[in-house]
N, C-alpha and C. Protein backbone atom coordinates (compact mmCIF):
# COMPACT_ATOMS: atom_id res chain seq x y z
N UNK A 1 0.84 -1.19 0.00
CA UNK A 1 0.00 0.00 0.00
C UNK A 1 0.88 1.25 0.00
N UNK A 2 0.51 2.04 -0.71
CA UNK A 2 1.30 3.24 -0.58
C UNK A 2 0.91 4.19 1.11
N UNK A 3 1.99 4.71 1.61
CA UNK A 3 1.54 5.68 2.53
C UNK A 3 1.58 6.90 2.34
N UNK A 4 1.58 7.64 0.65
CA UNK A 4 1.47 8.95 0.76
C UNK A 4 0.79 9.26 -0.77
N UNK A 5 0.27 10.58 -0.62
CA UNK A 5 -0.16 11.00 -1.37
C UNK A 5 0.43 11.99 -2.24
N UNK A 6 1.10 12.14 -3.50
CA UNK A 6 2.42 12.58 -4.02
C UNK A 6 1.86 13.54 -5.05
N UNK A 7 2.62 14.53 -5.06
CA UNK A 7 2.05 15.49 -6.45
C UNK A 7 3.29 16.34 -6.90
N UNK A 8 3.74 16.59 -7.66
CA UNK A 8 4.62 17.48 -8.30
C UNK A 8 4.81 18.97 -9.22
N UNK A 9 5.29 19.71 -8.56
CA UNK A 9 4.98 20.65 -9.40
C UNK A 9 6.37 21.42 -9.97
N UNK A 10 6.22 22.80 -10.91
CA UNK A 10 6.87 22.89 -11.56
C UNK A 10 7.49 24.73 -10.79
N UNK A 11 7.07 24.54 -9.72
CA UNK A 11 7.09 25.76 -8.97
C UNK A 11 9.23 25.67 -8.75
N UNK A 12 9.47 26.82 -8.20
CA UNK A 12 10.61 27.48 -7.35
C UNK A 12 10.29 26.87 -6.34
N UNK A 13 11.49 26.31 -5.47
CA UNK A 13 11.48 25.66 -3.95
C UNK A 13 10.61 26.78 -2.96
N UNK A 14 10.97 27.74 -3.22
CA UNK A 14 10.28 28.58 -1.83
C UNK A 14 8.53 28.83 -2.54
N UNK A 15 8.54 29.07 -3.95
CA UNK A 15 6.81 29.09 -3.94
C UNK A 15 6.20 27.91 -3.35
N UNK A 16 6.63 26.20 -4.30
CA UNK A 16 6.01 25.25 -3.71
C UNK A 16 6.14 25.21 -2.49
N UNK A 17 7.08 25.96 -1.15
CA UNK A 17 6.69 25.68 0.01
C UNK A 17 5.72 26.34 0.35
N UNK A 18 5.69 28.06 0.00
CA UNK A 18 4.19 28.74 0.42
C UNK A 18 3.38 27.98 -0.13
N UNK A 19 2.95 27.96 -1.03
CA UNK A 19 1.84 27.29 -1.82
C UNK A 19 1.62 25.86 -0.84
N UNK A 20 2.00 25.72 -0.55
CA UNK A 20 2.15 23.94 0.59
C UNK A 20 1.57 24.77 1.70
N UNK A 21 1.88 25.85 2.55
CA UNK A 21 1.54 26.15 3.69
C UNK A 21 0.25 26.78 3.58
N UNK A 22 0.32 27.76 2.54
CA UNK A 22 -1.70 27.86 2.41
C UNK A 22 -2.24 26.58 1.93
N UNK A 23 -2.49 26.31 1.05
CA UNK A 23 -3.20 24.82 1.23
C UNK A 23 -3.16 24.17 2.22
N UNK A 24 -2.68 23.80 2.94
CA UNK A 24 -2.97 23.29 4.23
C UNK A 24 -3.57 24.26 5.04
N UNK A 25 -3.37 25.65 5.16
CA UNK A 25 -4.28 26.45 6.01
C UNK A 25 -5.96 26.53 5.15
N UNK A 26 -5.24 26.56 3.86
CA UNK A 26 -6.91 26.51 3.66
C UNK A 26 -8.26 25.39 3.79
N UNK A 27 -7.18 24.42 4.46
CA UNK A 27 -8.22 23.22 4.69
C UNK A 27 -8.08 23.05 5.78
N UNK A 28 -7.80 23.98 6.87
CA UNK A 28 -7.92 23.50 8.17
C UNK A 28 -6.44 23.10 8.97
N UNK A 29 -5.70 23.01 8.31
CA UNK A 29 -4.34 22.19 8.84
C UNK A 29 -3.41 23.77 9.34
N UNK A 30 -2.92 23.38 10.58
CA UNK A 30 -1.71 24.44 11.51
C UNK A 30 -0.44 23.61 11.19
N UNK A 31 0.48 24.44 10.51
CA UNK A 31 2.00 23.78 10.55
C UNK A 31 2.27 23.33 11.99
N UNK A 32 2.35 22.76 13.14
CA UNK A 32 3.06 22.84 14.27
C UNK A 32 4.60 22.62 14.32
N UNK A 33 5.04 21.82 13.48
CA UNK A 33 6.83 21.68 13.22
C UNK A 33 6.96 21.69 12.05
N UNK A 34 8.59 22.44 11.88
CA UNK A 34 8.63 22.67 10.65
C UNK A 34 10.56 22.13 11.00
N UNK A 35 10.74 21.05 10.00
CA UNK A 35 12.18 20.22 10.24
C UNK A 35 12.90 20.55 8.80
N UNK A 36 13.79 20.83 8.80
CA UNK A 36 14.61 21.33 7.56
C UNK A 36 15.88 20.05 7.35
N UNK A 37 15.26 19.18 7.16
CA UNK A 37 16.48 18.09 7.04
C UNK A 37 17.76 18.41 6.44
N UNK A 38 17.54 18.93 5.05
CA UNK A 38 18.82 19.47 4.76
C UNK A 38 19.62 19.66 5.69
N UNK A 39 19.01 21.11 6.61
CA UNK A 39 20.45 21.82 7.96
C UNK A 39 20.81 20.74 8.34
N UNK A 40 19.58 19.66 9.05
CA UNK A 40 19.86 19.24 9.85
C UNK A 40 20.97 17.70 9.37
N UNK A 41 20.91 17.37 8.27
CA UNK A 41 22.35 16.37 7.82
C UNK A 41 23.35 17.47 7.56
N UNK A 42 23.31 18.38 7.43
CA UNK A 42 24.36 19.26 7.06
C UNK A 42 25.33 19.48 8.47
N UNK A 43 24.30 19.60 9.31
CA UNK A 43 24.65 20.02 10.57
C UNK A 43 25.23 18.73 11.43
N UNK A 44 24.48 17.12 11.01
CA UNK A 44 25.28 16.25 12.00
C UNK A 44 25.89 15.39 10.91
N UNK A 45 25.97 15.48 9.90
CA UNK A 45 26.78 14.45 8.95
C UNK A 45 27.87 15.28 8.02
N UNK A 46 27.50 16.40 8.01
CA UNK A 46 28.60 17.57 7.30
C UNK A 46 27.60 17.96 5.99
N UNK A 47 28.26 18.77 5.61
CA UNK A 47 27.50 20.17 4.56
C UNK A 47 27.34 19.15 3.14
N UNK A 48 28.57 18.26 3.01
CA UNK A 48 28.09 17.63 1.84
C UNK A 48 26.89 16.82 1.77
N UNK A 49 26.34 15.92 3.28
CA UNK A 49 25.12 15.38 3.16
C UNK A 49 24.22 15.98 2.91
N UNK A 50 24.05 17.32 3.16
CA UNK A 50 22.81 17.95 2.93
C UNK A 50 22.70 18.45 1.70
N UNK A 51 24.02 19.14 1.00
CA UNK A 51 23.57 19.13 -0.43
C UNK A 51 23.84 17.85 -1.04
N UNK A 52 23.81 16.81 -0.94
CA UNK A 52 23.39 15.82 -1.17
C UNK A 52 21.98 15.67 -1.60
N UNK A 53 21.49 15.81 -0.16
CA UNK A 53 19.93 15.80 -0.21
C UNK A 53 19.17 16.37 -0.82
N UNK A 54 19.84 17.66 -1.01
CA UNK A 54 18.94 18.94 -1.86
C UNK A 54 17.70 19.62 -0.23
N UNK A 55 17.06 20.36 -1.34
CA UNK A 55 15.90 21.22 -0.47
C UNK A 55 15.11 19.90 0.51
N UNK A 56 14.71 19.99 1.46
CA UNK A 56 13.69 18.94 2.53
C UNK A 56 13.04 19.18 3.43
N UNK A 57 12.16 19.95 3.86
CA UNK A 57 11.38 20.14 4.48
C UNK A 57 10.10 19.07 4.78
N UNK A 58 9.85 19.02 6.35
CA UNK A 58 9.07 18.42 6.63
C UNK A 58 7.97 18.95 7.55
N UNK A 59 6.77 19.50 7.08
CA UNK A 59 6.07 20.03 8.07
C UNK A 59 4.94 18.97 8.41
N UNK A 60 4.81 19.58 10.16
CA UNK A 60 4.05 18.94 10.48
C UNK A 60 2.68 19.45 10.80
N UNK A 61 1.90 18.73 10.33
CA UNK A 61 0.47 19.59 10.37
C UNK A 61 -0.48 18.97 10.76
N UNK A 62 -2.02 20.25 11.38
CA UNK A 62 -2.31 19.31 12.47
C UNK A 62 -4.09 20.09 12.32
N UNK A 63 -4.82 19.30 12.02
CA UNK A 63 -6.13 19.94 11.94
C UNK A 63 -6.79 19.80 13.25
N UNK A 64 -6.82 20.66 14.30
CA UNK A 64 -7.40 20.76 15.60
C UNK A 64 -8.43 19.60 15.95
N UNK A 65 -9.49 20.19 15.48
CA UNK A 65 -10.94 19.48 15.40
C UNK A 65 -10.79 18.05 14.75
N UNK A 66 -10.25 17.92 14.03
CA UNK A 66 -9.47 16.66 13.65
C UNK A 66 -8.96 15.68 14.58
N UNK A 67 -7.85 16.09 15.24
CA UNK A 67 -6.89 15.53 16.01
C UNK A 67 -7.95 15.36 17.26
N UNK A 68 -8.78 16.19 17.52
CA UNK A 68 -9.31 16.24 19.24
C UNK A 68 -10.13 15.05 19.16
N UNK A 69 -11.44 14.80 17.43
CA UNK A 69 -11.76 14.18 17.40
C UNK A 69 -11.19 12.32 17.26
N UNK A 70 -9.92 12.53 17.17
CA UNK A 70 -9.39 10.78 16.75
C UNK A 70 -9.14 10.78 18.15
N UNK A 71 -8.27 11.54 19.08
CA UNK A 71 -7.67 11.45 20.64
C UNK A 71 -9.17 10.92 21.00
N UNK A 72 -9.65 11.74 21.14
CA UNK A 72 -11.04 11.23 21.67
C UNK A 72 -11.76 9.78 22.13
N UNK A 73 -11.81 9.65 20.20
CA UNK A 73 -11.62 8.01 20.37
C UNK A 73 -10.98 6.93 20.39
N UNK A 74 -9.85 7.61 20.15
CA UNK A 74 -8.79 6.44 20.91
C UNK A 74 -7.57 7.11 21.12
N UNK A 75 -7.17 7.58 22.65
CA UNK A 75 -5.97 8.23 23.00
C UNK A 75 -4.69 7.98 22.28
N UNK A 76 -4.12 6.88 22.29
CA UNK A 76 -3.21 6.38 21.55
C UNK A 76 -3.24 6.79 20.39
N UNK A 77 -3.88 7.41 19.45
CA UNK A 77 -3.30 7.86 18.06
C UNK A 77 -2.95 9.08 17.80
N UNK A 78 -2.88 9.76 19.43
CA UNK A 78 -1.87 10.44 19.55
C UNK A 78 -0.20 10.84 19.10
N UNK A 79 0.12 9.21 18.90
CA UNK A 79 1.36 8.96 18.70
C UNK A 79 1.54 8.70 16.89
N UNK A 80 0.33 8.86 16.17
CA UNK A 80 0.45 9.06 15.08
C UNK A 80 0.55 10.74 14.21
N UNK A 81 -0.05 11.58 15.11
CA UNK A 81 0.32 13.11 14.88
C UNK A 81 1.19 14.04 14.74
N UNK A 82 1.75 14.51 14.26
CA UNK A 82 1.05 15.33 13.49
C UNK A 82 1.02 14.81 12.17
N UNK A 83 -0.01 14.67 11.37
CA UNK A 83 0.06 14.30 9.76
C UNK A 83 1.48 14.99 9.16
N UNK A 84 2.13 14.62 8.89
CA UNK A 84 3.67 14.58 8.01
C UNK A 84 3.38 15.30 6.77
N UNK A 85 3.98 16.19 6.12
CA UNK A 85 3.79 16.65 4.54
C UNK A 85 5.21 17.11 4.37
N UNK A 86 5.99 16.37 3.44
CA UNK A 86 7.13 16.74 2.89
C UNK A 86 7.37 17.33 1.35
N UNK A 87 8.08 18.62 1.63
CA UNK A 87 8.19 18.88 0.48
C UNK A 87 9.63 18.94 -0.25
N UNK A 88 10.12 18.58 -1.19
CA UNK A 88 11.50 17.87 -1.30
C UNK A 88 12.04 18.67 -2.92
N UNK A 89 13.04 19.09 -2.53
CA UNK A 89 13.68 18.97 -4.35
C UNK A 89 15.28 18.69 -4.27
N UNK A 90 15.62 17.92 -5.36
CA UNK A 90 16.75 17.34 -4.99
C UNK A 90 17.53 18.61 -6.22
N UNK A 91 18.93 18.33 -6.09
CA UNK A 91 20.17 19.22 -5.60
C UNK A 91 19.81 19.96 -7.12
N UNK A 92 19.42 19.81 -8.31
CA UNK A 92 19.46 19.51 -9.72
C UNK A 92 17.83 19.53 -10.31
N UNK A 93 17.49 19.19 -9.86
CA UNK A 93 16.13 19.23 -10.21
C UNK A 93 15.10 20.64 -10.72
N UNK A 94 14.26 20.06 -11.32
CA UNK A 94 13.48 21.64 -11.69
C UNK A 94 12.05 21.75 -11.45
N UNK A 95 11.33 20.86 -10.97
CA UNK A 95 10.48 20.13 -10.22
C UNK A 95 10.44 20.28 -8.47
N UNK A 96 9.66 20.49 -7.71
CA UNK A 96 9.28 20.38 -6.46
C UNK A 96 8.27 19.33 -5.98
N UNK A 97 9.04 18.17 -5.60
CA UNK A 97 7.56 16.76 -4.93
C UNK A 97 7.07 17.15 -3.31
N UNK A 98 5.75 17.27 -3.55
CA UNK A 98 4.79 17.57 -2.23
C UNK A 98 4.68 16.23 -2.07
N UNK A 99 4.66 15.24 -0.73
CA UNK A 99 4.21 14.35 -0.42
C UNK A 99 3.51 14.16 1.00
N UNK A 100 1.58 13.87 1.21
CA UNK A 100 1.11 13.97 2.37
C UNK A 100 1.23 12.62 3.16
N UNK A 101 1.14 12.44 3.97
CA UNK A 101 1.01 11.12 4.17
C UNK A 101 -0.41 10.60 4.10
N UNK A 102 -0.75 9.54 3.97
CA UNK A 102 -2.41 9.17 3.61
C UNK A 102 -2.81 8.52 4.76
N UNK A 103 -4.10 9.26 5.38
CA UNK A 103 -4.20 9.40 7.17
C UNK A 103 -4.60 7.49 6.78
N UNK A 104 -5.01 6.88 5.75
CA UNK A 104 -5.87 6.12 6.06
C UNK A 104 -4.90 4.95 6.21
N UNK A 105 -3.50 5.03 6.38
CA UNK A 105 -2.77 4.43 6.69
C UNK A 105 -2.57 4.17 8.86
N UNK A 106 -3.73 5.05 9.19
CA UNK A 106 -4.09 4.84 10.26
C UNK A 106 -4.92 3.75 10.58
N UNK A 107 -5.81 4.15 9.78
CA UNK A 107 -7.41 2.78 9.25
C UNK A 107 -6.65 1.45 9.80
N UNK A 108 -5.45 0.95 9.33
CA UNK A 108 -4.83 -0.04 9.12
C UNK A 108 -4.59 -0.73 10.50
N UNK A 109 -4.38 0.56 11.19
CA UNK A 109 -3.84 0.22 12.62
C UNK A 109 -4.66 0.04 13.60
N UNK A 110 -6.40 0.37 13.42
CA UNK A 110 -7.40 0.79 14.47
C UNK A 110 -8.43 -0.03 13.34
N UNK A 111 -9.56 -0.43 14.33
CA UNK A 111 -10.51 -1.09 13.64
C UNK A 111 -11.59 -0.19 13.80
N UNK A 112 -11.85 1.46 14.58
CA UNK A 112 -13.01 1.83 15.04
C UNK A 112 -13.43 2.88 14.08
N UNK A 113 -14.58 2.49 14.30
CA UNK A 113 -15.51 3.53 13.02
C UNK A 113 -14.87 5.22 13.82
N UNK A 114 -14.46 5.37 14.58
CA UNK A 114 -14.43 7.01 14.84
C UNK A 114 -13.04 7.31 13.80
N UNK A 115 -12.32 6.61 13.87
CA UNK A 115 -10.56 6.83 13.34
C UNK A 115 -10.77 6.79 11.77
N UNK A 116 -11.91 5.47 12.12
CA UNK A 116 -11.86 5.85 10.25
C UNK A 116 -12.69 6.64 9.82
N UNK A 117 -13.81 7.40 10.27
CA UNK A 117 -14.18 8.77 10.43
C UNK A 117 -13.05 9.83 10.48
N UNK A 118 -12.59 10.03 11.29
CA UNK A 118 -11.54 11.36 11.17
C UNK A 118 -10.46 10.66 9.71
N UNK A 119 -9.75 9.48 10.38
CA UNK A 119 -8.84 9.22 8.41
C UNK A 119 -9.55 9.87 7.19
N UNK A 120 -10.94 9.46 6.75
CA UNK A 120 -11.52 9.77 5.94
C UNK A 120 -11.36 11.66 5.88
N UNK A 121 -11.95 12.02 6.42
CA UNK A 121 -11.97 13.33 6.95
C UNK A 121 -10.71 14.08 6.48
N UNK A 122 -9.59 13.76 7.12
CA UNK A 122 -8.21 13.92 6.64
C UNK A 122 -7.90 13.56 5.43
N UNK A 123 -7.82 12.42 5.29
CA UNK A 123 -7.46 12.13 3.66
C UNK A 123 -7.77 13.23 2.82
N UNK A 124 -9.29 13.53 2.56
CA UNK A 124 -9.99 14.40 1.92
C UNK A 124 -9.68 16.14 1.63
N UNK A 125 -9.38 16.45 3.09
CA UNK A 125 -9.06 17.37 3.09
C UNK A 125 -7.07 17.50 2.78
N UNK A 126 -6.45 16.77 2.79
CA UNK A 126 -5.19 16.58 2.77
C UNK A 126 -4.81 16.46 0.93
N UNK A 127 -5.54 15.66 0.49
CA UNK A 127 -5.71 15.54 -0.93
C UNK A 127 -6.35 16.61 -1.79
N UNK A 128 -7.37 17.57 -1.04
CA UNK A 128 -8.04 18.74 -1.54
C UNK A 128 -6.63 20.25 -1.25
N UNK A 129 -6.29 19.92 -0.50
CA UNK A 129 -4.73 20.70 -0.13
C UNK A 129 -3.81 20.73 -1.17
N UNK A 130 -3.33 19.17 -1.99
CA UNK A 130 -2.37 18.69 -2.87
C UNK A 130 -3.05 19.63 -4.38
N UNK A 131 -4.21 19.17 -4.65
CA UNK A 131 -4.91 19.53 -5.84
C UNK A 131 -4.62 20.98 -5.74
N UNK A 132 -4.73 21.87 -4.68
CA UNK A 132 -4.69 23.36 -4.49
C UNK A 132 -3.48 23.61 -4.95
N UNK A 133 -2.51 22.96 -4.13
CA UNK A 133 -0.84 23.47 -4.56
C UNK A 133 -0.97 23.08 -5.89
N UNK A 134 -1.36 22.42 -7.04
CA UNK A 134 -1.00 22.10 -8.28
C UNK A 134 -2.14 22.71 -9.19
N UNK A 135 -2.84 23.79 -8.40
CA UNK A 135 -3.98 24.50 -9.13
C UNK A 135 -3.05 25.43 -9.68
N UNK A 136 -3.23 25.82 -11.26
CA UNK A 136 -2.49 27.08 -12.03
C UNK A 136 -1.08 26.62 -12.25
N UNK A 137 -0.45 25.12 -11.40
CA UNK A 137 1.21 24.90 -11.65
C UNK A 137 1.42 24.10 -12.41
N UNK A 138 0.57 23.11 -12.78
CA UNK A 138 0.48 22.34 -13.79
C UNK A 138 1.36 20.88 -12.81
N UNK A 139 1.30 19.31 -13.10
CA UNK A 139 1.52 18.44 -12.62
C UNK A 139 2.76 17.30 -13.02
């Protein structure tokens, strides 16, 4: 099964990241962490790992009403939060890959109609996010 939901666009590294951060605000989602892998291999493996890596950002995002509703019904999927969205371009590239993670890779882990209520929920809105960033950028 795949665990993410992938889209590509033809944006500049810093547009596809705005463009990534409204879409997710416009569906509800709060960045809460924002991890810059690059620095951070640059910073514990040396400067060549990270341009290695190219651009990497990983934000973490978190739809309130969302999240209160899965805790709710089952505390423990706590430890699946914040929904993950990486946005990546490697060192050369001319292309920017958005990738969400696909909540319903939760489904997998929980058998209760509430989780797969909020997954659904998420998915939807997480995938209506992706389509936004690739509205006007072409795919």
């Amino acid at each position: 099964m795949a665990y993410t939901h992938t889209t590509v666009v033809a944006l500049e590294w810093e547009d596809a990241l705005e463009r990534t951060r409204e879409a997710l605000s416009g569906q509800g989602f709060g960045v809460l962490t924002e991890i810059d892998v690059k620095a951070t291999f640059a910073q514990k493996l040396g400067q060549a790992a990270g341009e290695e890596l190219g651009d990497y950002i990983i934000l973490g995002a978190c739809n309130p009403q969302l999240a209160q509703r899965g805790i709710a019904a089952e505390p423990g999927l706590g430890a699946l939060l914040p929904c993950n969205v990486v946005v990546r371009r490697a060192p050369d590239a001319v292309e920017t890959t958005i990738e969400a993670i696909d909540p319903q890779t939760m489904v997998q882990l929980s058998a209760g109609d509430a989780t797969r209520e909020v997954a659904d929920d998420a998915d939807a809105r997480l995938q209506a996010a992706l389509r936004a960033i690739t509205g006007g950028a072409g795919e």
